[in-house]
Protein backbone atom coordinates (compact mmCIF):
# COMPACT_ATOMS: atom_id res chain seq x y z
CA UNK A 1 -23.97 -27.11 -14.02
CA UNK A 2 -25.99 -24.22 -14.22
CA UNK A 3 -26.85 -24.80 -17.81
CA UNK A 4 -28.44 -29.04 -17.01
CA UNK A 5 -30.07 -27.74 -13.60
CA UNK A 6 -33.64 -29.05 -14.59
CA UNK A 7 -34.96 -26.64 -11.39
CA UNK A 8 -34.14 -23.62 -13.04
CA UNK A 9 -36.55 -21.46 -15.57
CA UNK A 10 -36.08 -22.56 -19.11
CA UNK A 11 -35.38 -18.68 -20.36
CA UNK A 12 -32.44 -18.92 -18.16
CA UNK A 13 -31.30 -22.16 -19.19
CA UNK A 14 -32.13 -21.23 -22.95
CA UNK A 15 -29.87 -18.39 -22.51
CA UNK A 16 -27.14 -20.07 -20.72
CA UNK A 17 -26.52 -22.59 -23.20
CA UNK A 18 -26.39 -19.98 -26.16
CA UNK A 19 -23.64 -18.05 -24.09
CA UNK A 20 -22.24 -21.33 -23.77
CA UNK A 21 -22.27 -21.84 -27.40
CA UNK A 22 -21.40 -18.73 -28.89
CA UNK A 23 -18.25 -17.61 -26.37
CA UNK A 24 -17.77 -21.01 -24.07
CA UNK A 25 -19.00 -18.74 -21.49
CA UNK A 26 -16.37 -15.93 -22.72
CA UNK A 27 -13.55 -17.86 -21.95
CA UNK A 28 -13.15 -18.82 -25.95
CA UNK A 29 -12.76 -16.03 -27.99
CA UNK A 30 -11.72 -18.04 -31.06
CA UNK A 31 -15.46 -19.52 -30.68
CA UNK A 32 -17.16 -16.06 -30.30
CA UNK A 33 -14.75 -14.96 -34.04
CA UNK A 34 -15.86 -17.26 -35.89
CA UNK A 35 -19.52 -17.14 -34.61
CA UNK A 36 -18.81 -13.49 -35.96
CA UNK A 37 -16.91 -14.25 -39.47
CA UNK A 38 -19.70 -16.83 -40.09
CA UNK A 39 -22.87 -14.05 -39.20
CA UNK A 40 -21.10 -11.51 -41.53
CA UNK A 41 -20.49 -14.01 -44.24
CA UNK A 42 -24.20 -14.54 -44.35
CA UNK A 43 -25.23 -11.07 -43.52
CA UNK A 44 -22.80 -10.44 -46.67
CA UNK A 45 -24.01 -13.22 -48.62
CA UNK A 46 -28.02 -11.96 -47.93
CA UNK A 47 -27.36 -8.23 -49.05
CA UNK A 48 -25.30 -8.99 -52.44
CA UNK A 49 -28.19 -11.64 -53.58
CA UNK A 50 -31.41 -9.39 -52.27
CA UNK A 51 -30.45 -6.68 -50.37
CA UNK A 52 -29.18 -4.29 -52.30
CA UNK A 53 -31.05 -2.45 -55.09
CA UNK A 54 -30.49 -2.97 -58.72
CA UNK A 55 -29.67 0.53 -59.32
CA UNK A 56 -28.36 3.53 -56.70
CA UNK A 57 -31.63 5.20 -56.88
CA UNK A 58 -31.04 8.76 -58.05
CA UNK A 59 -33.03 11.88 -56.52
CA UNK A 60 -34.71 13.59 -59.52
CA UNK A 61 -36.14 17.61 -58.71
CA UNK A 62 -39.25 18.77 -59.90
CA UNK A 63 -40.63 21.94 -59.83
CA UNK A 64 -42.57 24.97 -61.68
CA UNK A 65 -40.70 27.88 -63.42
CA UNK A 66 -42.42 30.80 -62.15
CA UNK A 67 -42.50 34.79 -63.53
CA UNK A 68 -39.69 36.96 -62.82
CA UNK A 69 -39.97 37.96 -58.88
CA UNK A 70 -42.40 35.25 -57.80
CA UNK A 71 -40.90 32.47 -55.73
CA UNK A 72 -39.89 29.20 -57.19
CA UNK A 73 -40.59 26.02 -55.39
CA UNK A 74 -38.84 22.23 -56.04
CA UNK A 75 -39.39 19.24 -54.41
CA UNK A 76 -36.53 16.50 -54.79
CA UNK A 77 -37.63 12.87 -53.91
CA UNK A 78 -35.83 9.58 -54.18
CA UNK A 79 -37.36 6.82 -55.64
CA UNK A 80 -37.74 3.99 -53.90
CA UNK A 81 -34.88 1.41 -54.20
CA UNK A 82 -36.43 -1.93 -56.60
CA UNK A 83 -35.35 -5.19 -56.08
CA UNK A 84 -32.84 -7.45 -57.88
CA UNK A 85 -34.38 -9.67 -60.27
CA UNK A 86 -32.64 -12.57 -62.17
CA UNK A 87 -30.84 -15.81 -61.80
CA UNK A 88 -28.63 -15.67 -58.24
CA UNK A 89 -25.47 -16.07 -60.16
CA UNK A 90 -25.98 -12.79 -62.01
CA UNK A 91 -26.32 -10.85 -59.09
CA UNK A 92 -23.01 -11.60 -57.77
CA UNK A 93 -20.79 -9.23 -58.76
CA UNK A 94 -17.20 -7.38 -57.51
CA UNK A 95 -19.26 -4.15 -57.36
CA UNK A 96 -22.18 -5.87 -55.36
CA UNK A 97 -20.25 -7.36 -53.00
CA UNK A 98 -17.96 -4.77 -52.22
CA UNK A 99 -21.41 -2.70 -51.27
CA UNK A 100 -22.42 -5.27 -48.94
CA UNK A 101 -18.64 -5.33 -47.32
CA UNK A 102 -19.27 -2.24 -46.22
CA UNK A 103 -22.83 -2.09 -44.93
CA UNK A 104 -21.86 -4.86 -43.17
CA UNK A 105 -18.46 -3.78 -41.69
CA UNK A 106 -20.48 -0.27 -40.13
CA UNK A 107 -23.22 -2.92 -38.75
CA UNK A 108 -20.56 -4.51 -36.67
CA UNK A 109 -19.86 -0.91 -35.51
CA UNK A 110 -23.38 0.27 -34.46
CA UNK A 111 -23.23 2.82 -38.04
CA UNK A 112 -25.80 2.80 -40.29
CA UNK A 113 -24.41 2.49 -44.18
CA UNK A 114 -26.31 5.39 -45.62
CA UNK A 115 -27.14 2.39 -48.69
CA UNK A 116 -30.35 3.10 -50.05
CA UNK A 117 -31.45 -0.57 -49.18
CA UNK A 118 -34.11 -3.30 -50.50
CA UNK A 119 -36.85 -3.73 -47.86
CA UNK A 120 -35.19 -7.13 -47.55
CA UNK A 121 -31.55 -5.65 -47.04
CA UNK A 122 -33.05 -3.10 -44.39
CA UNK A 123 -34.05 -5.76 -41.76
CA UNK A 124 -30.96 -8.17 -42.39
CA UNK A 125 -29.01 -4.87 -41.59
CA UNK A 126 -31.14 -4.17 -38.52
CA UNK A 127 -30.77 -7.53 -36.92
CA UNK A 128 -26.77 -7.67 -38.14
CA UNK A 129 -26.75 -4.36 -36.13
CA UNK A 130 -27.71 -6.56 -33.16
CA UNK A 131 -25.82 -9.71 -33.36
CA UNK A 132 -23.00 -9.27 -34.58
CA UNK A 133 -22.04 -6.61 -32.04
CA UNK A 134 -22.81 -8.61 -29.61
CA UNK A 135 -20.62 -11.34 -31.10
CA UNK A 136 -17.99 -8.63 -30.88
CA UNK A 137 -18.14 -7.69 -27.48
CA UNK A 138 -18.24 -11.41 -26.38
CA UNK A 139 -14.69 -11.52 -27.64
CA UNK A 140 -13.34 -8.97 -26.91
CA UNK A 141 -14.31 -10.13 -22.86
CA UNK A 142 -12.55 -13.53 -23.51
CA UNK A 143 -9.40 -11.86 -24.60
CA UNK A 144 -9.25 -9.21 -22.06
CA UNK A 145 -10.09 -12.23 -19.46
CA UNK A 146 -7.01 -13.93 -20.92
CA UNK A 147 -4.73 -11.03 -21.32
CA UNK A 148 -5.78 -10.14 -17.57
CA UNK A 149 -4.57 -13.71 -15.85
């Protein structure tokens, strides 16, 4: 009732209706899984096609030999991770998607992956790190509100 009360703000009924949709007001966990299978699919589907690099981008070490006794000094930098190119099809591989698996299993869990990401892959695993917790905690309320009747 809430949710079609034309007197209240439209935020609040905006965000009523998405709880609504995505948990059946966390009373439907089976809603609020497979809200969460379907963001990780695509959160899984975005980083194999153009979030992760092309390559694990290797550190390299530079530096200047110096004279016996004087101090040596290296810098180590990582190059920045370059983006897949090439038909989608090609890009799909075992190794690819087993990546993405796990960048996106630790973004359920609040952990970054440590993946040296595409710029692309960085804010799909930013707003995964969002959602699909949030997903997560929405059913974890409707089962503990059916375990507890």
């Amino acid at each position: 009732m809430r949710r079609n009360d034309t007197t209240r703000p439209q935020g609040e009924r905006a965000l009523l209706t998405a709880y609504w949709a995505l948990s059946g007001y966390g009373l439907r966990a089976t809603r609020a899984l497979v809200w969460l299978g379907a963001a990780m699919a695509a959160t899984v589907a975005v980083m194999v096609l153009w979030g992760l690099p092309v390559d694990e981008p290797k550190p390299t070490t530079t530096g200047r030999q110096a004279a016996v006794g004087h101090q040596v000094t290296l810098t180590t930098d990582t190059p920045d991770p370059v983006n897949p190119t090439g038909p989608l099809p090609d890009r799909v591989t075992s190794e690819r998607f087993e990546k993405a698996l796990r960048v996106v299993i630790n973004s359920v869990v609040f952990r970054s992956s440590g993946q040296d990401l595409t710029t692309i892959g960085t804010y799909t695993e930013m707003i995964s790190r969002l959602a699909e917790p949030v997903l997560l905690g929405l059913a974890i309320l409707a089962v503990r509100s059916r375990v507890k009747r």
